[in-house]
N, C-alpha and C. Protein backbone atom coordinates (compact mmCIF):
# COMPACT_ATOMS: atom_id res chain seq x y z
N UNK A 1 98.12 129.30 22.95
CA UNK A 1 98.41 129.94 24.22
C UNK A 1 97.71 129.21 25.37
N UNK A 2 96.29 128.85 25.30
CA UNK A 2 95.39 128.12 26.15
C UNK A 2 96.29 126.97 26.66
N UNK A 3 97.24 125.72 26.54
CA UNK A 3 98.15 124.75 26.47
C UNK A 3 99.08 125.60 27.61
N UNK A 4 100.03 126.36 27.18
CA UNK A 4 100.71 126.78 28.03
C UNK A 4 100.30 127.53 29.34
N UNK A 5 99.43 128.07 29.29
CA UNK A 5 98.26 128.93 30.48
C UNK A 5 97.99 127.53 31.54
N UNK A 6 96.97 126.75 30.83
CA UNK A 6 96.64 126.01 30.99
C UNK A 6 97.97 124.87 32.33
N UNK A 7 98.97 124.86 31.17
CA UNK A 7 100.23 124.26 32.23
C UNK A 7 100.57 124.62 33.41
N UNK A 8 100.63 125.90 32.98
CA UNK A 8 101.13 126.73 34.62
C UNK A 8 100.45 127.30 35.47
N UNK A 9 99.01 127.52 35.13
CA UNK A 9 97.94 127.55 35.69
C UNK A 9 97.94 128.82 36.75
N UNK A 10 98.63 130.29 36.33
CA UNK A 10 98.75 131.42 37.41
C UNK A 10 97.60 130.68 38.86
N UNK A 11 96.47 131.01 38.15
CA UNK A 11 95.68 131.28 39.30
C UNK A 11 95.35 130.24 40.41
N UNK A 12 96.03 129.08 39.66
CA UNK A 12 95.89 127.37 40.57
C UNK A 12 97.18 127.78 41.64
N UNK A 13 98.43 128.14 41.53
CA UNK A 13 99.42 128.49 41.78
C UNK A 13 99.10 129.54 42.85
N UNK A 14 98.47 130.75 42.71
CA UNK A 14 97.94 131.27 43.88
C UNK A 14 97.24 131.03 44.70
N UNK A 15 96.09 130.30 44.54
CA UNK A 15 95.48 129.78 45.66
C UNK A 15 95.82 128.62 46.14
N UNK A 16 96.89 127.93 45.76
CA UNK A 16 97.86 127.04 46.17
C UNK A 16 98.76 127.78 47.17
N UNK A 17 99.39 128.82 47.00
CA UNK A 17 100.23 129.56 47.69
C UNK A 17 99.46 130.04 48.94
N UNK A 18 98.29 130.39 48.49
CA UNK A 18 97.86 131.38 49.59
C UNK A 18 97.66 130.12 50.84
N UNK A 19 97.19 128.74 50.46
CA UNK A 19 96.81 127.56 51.16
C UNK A 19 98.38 127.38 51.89
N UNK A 20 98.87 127.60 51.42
CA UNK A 20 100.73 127.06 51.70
C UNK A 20 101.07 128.49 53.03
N UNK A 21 100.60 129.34 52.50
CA UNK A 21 101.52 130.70 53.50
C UNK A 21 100.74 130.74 54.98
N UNK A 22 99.31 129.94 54.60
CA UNK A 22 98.47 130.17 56.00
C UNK A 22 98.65 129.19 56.51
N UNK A 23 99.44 127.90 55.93
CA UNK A 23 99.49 126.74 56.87
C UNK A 23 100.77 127.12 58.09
N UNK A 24 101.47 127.86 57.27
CA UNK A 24 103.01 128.23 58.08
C UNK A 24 103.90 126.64 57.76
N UNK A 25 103.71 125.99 56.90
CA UNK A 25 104.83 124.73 56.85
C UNK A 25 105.69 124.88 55.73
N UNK A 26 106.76 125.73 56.16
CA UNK A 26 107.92 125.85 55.42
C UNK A 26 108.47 125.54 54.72
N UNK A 27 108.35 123.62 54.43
CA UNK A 27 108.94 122.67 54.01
C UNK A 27 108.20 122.60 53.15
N UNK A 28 106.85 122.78 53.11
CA UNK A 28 105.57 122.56 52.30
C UNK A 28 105.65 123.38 50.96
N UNK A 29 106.10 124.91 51.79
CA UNK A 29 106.27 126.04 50.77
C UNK A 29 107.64 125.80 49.84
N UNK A 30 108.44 125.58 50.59
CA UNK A 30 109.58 124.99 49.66
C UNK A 30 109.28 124.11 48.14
N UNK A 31 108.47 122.60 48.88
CA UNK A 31 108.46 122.11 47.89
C UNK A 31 107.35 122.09 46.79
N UNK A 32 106.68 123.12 46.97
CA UNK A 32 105.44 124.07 46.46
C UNK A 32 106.71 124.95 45.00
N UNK A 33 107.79 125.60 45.61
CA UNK A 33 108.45 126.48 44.88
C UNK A 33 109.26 125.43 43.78
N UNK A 34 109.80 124.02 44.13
CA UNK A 34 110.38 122.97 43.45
C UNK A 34 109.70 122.77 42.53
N UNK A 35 108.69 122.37 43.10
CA UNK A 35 107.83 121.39 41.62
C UNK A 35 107.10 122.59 41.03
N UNK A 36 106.86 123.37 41.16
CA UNK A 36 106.17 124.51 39.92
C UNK A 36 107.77 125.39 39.02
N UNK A 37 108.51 124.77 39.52
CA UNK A 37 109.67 125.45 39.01
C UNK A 37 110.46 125.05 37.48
N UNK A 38 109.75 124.13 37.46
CA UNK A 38 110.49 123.01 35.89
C UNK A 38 109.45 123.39 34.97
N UNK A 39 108.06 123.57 35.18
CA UNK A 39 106.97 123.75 34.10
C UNK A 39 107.45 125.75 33.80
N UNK A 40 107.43 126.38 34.66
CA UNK A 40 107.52 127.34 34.46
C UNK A 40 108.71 128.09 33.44
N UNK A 41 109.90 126.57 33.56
CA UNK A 41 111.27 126.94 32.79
C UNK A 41 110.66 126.41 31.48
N UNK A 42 109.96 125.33 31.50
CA UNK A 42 109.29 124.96 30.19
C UNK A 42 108.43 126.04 29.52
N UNK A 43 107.40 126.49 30.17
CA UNK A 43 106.70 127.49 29.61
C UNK A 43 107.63 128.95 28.89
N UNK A 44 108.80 129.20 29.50
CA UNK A 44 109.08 130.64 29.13
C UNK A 44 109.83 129.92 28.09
N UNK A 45 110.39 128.95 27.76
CA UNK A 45 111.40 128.57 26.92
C UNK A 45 110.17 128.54 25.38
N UNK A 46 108.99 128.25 25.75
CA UNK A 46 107.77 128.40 24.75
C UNK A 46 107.29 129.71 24.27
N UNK A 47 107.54 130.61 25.48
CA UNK A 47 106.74 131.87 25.31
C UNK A 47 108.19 132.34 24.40
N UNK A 48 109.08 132.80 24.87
CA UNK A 48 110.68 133.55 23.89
C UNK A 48 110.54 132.51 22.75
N UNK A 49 110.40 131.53 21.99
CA UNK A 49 110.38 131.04 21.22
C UNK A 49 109.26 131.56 20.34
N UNK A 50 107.80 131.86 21.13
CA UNK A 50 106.72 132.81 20.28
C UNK A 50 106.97 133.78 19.98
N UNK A 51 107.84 134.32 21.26
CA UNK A 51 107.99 136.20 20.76
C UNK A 51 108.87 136.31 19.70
N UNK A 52 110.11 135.18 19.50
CA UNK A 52 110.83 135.52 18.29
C UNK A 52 110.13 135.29 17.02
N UNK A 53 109.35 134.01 16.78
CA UNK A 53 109.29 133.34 15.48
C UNK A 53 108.06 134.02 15.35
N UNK A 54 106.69 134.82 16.06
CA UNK A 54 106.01 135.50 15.37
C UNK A 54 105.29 136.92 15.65
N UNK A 55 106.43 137.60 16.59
CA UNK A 55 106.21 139.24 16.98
C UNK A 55 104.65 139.18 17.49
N UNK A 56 104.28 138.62 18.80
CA UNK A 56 102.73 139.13 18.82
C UNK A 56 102.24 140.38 19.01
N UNK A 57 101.45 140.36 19.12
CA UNK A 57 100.60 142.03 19.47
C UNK A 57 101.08 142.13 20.69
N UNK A 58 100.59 143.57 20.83
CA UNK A 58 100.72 144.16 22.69
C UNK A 58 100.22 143.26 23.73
N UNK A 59 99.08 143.15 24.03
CA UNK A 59 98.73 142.09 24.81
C UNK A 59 99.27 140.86 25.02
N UNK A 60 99.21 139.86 24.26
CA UNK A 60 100.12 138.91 24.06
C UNK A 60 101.83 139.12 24.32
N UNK A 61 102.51 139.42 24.07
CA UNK A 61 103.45 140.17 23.88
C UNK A 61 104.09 140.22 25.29
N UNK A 62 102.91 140.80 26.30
CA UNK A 62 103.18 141.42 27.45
C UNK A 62 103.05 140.17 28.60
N UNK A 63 102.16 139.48 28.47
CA UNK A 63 101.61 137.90 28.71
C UNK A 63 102.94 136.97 28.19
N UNK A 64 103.23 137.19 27.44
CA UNK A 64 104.55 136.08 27.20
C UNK A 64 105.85 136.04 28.05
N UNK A 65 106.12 137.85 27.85
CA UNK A 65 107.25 138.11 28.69
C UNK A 65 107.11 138.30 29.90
N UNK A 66 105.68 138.19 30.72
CA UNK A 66 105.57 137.77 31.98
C UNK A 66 105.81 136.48 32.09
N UNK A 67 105.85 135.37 31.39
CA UNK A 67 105.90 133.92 31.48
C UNK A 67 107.27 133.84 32.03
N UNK A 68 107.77 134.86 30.94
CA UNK A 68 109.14 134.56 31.23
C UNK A 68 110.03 134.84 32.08
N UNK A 69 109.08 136.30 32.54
CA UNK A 69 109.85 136.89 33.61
C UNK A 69 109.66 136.12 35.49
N UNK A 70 108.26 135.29 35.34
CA UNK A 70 107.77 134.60 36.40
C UNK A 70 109.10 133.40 36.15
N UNK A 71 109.09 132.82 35.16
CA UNK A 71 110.08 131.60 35.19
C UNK A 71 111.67 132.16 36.01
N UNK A 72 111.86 133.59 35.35
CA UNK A 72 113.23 134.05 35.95
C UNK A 72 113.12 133.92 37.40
N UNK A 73 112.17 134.26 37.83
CA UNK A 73 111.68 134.34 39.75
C UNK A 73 111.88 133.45 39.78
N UNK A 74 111.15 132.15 39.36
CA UNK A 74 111.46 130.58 40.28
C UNK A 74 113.09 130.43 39.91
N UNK A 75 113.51 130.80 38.95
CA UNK A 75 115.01 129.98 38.66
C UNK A 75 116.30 130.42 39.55
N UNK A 76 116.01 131.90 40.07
CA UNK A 76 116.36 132.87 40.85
C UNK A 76 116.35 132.69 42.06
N UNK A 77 115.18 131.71 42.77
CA UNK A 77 114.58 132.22 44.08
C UNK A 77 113.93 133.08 44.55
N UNK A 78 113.83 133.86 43.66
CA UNK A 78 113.16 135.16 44.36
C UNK A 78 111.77 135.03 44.56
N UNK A 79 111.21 134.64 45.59
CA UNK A 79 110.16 133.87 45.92
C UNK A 79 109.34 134.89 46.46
N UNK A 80 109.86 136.43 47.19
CA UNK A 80 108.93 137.15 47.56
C UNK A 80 108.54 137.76 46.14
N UNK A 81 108.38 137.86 45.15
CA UNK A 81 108.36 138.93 43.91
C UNK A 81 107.33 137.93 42.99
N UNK A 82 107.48 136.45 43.47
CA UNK A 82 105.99 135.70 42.30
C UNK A 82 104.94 136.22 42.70
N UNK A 83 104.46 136.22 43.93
CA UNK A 83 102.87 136.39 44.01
C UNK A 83 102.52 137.51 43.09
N UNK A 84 103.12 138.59 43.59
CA UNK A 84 102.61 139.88 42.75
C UNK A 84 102.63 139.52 41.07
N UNK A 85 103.61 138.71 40.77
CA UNK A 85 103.99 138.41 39.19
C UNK A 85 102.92 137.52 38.55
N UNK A 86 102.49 136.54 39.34
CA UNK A 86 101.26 135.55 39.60
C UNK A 86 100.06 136.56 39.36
N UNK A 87 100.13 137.23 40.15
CA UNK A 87 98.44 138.04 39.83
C UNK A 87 98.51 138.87 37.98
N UNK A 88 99.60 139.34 38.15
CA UNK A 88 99.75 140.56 37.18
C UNK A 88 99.60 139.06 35.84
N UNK A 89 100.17 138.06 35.75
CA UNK A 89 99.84 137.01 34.81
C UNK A 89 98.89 136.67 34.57
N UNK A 90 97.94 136.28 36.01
CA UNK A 90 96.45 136.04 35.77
C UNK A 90 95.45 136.65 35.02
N UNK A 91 95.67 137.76 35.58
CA UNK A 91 94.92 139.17 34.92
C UNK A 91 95.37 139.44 33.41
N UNK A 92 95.88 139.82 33.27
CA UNK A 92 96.96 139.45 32.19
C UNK A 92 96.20 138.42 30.88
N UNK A 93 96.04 137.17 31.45
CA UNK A 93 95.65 136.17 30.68
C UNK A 93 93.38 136.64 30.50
N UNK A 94 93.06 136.88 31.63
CA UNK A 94 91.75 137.07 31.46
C UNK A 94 91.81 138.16 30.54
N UNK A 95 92.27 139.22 30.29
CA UNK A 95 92.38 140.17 29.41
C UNK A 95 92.39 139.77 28.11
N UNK A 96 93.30 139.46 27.73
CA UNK A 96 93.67 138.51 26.56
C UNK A 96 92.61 137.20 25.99
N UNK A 97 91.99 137.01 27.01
CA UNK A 97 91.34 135.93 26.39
C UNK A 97 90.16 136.84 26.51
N UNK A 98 89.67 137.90 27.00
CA UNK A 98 88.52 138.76 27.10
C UNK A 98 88.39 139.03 25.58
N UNK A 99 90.12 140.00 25.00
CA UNK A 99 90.02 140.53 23.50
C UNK A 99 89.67 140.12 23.09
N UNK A 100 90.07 138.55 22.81
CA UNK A 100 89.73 137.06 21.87
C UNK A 100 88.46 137.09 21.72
N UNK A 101 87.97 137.65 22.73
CA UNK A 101 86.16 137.11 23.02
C UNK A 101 85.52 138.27 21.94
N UNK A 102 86.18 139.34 22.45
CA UNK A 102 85.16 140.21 21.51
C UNK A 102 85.61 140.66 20.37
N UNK A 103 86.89 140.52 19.74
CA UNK A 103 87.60 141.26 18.67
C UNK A 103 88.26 139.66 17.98
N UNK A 104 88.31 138.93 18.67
CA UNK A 104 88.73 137.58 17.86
C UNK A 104 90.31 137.44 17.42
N UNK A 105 90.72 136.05 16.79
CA UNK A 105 92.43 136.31 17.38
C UNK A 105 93.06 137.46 16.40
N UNK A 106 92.64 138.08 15.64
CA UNK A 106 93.68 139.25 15.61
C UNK A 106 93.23 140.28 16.39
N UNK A 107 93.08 140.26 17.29
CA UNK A 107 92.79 141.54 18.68
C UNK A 107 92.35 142.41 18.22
N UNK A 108 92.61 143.82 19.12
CA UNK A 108 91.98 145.02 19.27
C UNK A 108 92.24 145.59 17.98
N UNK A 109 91.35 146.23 16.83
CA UNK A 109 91.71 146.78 16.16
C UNK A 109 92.80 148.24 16.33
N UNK A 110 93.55 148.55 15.45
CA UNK A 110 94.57 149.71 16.13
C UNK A 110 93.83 150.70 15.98
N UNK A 111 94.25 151.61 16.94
CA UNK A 111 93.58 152.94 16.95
C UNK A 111 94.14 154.06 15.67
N UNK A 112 93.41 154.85 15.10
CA UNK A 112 94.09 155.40 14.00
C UNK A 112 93.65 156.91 14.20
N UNK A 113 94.16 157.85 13.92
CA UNK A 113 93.93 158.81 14.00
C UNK A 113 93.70 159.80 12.66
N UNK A 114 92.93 160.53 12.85
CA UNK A 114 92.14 161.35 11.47
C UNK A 114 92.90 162.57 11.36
N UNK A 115 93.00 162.77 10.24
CA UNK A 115 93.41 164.03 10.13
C UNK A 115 92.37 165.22 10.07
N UNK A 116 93.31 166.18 10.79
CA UNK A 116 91.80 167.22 10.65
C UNK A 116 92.33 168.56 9.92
């Protein structure tokens, strides 16, 4: 997962953007939306390829099909709807790599409930 994160880099991408929206150069922002637009079709074509061939957990899971759903925005245009998609990815990914940290890669143990 680190490889593909790593590629598309949410959080490089936002403070890239945010540098782009305060300059006001239009042309800038444009070709800001071009060139992050081919890695992003690469990445989701990686992430739907994970979700089929090995069902991840919730977390993961949710992180993938944001990949994919951010890639739909650039392929779309819909250029007002990344930022928010951008953050919710970022976060997203610190989470996920938080679990990793403390529960290791098979995540959160499931919650189970007792009978009483």
């Amino acid at each position: 997962m680190e490889p593909i994160m790593n590629e598309i880099a949410p959080h490089k991408a936002l403070l890239a953007l945010a540098d782009l929206q305060n300059s006001g150069q239009n042309s800038d922002l444009q070709a800001f939306w071009e060139s992050e637009k081919p890695k992003w079709i690469l990445a989701a074509e990686t992430a739907k390829n994970r979700i089929r061939s090995e069902h991840p957990g919730e977390s993961l899971g949710a992180l993938l099909r944001n990949i994919v759903m951010t890639a739909e925005l650039f392929q779309s245009g819909r250029f007002d709807a990344i930022e928010s998609k951008l953050r919710e990815l970022d976060s997203g990914w610190l989470a996920y790599k938080t679990d990793i940290a403390i529960y290791g890669p098979g995540g959160a143990p499931k919650e189970t409930t007792s009978p009483e």
